[in-house]
Protein backbone atom coordinates (compact mmCIF):
# COMPACT_ATOMS: atom_id res chain seq x y z
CA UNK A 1 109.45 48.20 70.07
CA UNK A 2 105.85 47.74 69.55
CA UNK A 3 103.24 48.20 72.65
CA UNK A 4 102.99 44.90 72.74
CA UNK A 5 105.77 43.48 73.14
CA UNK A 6 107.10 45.25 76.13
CA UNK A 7 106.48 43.11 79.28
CA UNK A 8 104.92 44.22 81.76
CA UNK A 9 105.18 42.59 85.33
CA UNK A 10 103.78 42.86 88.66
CA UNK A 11 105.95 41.72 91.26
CA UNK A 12 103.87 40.60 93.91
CA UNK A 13 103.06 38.97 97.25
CA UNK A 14 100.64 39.91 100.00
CA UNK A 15 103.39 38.94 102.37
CA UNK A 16 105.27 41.36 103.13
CA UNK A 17 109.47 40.52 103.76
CA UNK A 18 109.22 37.84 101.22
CA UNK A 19 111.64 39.91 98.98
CA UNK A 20 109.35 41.69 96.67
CA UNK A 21 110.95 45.07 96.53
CA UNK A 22 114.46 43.38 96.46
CA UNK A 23 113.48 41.50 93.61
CA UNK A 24 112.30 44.28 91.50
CA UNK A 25 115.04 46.81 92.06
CA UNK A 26 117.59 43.88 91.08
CA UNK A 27 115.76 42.11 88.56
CA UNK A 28 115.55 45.45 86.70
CA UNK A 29 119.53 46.38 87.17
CA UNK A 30 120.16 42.51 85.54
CA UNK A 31 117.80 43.06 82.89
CA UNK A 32 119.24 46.14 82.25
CA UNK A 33 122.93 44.37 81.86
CA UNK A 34 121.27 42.10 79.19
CA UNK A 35 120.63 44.94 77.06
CA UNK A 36 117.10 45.71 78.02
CA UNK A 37 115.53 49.10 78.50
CA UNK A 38 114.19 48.88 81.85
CA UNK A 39 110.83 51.08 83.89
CA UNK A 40 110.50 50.21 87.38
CA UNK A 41 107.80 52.00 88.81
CA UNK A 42 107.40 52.15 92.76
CA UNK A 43 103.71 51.46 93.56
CA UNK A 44 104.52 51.25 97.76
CA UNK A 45 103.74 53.69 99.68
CA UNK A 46 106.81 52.31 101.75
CA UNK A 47 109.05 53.34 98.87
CA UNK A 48 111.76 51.36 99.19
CA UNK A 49 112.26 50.43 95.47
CA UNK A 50 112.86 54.48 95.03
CA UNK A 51 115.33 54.28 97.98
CA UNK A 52 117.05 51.06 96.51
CA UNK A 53 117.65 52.95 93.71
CA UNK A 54 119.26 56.08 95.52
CA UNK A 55 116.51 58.18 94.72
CA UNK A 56 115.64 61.07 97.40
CA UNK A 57 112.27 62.24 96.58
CA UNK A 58 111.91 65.89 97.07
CA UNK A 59 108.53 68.24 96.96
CA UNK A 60 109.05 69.15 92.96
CA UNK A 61 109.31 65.68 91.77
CA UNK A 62 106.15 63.42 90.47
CA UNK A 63 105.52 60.30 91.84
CA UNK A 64 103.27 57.26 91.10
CA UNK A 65 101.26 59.40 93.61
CA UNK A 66 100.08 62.48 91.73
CA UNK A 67 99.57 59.71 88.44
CA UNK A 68 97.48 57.70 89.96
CA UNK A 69 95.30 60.62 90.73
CA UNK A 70 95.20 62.12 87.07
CA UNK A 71 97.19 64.99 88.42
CA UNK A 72 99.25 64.60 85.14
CA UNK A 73 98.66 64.34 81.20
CA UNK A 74 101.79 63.31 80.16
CA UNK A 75 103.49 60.34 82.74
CA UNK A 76 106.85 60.77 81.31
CA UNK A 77 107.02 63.70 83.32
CA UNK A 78 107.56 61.39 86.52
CA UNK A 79 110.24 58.96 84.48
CA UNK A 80 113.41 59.79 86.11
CA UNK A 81 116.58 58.41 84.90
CA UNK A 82 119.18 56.55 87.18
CA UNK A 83 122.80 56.50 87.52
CA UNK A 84 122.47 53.25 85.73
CA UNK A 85 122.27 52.79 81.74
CA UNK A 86 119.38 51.90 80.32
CA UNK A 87 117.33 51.78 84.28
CA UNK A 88 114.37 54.18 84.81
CA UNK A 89 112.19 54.48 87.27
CA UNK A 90 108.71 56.19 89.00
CA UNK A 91 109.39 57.14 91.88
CA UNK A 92 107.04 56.32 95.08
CA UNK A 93 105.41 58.60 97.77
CA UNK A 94 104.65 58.40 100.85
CA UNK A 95 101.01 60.35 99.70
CA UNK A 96 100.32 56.93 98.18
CA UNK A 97 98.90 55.71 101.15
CA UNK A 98 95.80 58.12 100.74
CA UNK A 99 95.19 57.47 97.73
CA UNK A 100 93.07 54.44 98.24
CA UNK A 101 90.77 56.66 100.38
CA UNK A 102 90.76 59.35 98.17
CA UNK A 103 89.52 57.24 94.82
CA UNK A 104 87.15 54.95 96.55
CA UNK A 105 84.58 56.91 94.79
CA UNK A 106 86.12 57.52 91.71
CA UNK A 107 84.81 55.47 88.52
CA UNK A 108 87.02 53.12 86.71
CA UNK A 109 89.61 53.42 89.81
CA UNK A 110 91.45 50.46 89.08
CA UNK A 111 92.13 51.43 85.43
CA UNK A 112 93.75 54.81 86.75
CA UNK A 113 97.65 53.40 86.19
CA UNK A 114 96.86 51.72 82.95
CA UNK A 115 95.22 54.55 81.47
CA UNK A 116 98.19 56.88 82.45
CA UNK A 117 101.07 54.75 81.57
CA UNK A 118 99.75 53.00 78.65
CA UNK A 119 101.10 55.76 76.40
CA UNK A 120 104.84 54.98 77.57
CA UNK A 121 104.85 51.70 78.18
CA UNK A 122 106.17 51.24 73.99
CA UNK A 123 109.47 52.86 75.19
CA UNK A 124 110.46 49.80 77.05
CA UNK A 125 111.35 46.35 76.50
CA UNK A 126 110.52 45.64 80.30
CA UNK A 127 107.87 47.57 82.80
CA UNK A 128 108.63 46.27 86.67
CA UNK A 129 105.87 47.05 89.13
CA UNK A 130 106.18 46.97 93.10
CA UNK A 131 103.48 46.44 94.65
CA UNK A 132 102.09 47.16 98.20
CA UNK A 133 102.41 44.21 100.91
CA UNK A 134 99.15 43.85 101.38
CA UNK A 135 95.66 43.44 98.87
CA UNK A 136 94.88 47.00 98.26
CA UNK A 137 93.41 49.35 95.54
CA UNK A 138 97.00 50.20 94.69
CA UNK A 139 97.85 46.28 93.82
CA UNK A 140 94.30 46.21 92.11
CA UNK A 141 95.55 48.74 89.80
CA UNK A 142 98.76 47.85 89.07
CA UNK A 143 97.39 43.86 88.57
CA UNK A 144 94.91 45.88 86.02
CA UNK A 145 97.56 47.32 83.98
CA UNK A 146 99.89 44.28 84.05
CA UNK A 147 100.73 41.40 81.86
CA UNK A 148 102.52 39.04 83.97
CA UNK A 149 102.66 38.44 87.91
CA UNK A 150 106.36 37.49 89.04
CA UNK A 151 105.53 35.63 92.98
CA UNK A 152 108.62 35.91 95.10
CA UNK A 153 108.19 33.19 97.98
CA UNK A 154 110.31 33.44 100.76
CA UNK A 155 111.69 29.51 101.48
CA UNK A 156 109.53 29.75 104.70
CA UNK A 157 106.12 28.43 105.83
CA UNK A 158 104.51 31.08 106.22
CA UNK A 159 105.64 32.67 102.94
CA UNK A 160 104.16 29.27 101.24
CA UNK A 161 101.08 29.20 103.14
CA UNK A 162 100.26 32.52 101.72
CA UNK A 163 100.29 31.90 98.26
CA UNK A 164 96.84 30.46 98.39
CA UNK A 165 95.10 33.86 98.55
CA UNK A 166 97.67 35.44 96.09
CA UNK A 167 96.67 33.12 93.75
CA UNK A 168 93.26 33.57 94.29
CA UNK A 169 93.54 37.11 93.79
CA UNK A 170 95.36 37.28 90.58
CA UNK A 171 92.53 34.87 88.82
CA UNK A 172 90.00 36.99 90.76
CA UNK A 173 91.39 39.86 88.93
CA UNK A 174 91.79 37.94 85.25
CA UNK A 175 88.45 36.94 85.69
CA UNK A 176 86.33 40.22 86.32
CA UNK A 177 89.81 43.03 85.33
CA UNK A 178 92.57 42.18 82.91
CA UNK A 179 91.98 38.32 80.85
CA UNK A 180 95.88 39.46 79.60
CA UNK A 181 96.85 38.67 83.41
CA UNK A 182 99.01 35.38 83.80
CA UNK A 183 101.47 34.18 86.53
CA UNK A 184 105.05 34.16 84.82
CA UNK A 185 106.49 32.18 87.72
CA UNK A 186 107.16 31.58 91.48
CA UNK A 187 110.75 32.31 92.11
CA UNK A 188 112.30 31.04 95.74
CA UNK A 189 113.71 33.47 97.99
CA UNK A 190 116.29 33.83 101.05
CA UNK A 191 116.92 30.37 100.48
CA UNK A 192 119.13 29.06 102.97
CA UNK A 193 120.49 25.13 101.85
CA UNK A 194 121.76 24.69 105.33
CA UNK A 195 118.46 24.78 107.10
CA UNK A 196 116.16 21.92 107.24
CA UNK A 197 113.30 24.19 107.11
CA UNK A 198 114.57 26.04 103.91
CA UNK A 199 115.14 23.08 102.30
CA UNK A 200 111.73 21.19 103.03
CA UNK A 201 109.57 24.25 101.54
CA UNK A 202 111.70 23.86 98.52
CA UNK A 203 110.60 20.56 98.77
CA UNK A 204 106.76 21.54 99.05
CA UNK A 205 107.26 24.35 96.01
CA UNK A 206 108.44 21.35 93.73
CA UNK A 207 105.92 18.75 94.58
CA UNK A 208 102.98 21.51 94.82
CA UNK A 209 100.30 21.35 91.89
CA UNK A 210 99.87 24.82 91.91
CA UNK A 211 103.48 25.80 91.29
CA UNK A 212 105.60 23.26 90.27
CA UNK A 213 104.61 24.35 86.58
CA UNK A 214 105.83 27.80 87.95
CA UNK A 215 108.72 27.26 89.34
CA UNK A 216 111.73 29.44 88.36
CA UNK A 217 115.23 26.94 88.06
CA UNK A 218 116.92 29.81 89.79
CA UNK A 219 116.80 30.73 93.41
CA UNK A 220 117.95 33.48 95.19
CA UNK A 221 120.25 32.38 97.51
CA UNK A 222 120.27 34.28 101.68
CA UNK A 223 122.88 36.71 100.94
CA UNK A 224 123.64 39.95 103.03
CA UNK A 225 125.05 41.69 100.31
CA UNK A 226 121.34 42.00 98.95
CA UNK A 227 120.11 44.09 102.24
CA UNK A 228 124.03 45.99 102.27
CA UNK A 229 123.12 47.00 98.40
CA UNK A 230 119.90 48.13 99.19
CA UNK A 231 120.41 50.30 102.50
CA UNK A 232 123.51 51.79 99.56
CA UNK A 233 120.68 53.12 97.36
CA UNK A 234 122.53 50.48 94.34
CA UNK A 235 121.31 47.35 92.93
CA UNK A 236 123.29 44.34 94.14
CA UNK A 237 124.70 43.75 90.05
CA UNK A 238 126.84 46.89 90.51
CA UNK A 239 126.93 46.80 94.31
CA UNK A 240 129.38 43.96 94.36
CA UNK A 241 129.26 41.78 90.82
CA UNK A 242 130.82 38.83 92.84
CA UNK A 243 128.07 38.42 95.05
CA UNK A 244 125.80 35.31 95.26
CA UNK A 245 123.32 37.86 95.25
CA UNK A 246 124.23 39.58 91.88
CA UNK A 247 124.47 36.04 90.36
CA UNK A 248 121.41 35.10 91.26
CA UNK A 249 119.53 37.78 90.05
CA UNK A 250 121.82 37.47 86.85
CA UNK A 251 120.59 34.13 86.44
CA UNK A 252 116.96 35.45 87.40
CA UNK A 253 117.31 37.50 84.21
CA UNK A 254 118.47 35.55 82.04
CA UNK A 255 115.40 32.52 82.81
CA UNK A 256 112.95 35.15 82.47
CA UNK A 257 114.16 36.72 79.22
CA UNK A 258 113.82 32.73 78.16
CA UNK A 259 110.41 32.42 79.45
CA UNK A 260 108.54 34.76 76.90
């Protein structure tokens, strides 16, 4: 695997709720079904992409905390290994939230991620990013370091109306940052077919210049075995394989390894 051909995407929405977190803890499991050697890194202070995963942090480990702040030459020091084959991941901390205080003063700030994981991003086929709900130094940085945004969009309004500044702030960030930056897709979420509302922002998503281009065939369907999974520690694909949820994502997987 060359450097450049591993993948490296941003899942991201300022929204928070839209299904961000969901998205890249399951995505990564599927992808990792396919064959694919999978990195998710945890760039939330929330850390719930670390928890999906059953991950406890404890005081000894490294974090995407203590890389974004140098603390470490080598970042495969932080890579820990799942349960799952072929699924690795950064683990988040809750530290993270300081760190946009502590390097407001620090030169080249938003490089700090792509500087330290450039040197082990080669090892994988795929790099998934979570990102913080909200516009931030930490989403700066990891919209620095990747290649392709992946836009979850919860099938509600608010959800839709708040793809406008998203959008903005990816070509904000390919314009001044990273020219490498490009939107992969928008990919429906919680999408409910029995509700009129669900079903008219589909509507809006299809018809809508800015996405229609963008828009992933699959959807992920409202499923409760997707929040069950999560509050497990497992990703839905080996939570419950018969799930709406795990074929989704399944799906979700397979488009995107067919949109390269």
């Amino acid at each position: 695997m060359g450097a450049n051909n591993t993948r490296i995407i941003a899942v991201a929405n300022e929204k928070g709720g839209v299904g961000k977190t969901v998205m890249v803890i399951n995505l990564g499991a599927a992808l990792s079904l396919e064959g694919k050697k999978v990195l998710i890194v945890d760039m939330d202070p929330q850390f719930n992409a670390t928890k999906g995963l059953g991950v406890d942090v404890s005081e000894e480990m490294m974090t995407t905390y203590d890389i974004i702040k140098g603390k470490s030459d080598n970042a495969s020091d932080a890579i820990l290994n799942t349960q799952w084959k072929g699924l690795d991941l950064i683990p988040s901390h809750v530290d993270l939230a300081g760190a946009e205080i502590e390097l407001v003063d620090v030169v080249g700030r938003e490089n700090m991620l792509k500087e330290a994981l450039e040197s082990i991003s080669r090892d994988y086929d795929f790099i998934l990013l979570d990102t913080p709900p909200s516009l931030s130094l930490l989403t700066v940085n990891v919209l620095t370091f990747a290649k392709e945004v992946l836009v979850p969009c919860q099938t509600q309004p608010y959800a839709y109306s708040a793809l406008d500044e998203l959008f903005d702030t990816i070509f904000a960030i390919k314009e001044e940052i990273n020219p490498d930056l490009n939107i992969t897709g928008v990919v429906p979420t919680f999408f409910d077919r029995r509700t009129r509302v669900s079903r008219s922002i589909m509507d809006k998503l299809k018809n809508d210049d800015r996405c229609s281009d963008l828009l992933f065939d699959t959807v992920i369907r409202i499923n409760t075995t997707i929040a069950d999974s999560a509050d497990a520690g497992k990703p839905v694909v080996f939570y419950r394989k018969s799930s709406y949820g795990s074929s989704d994502y399944i799906e979700l997987a397979k488009e995107l390894l067919a949109r390269n």
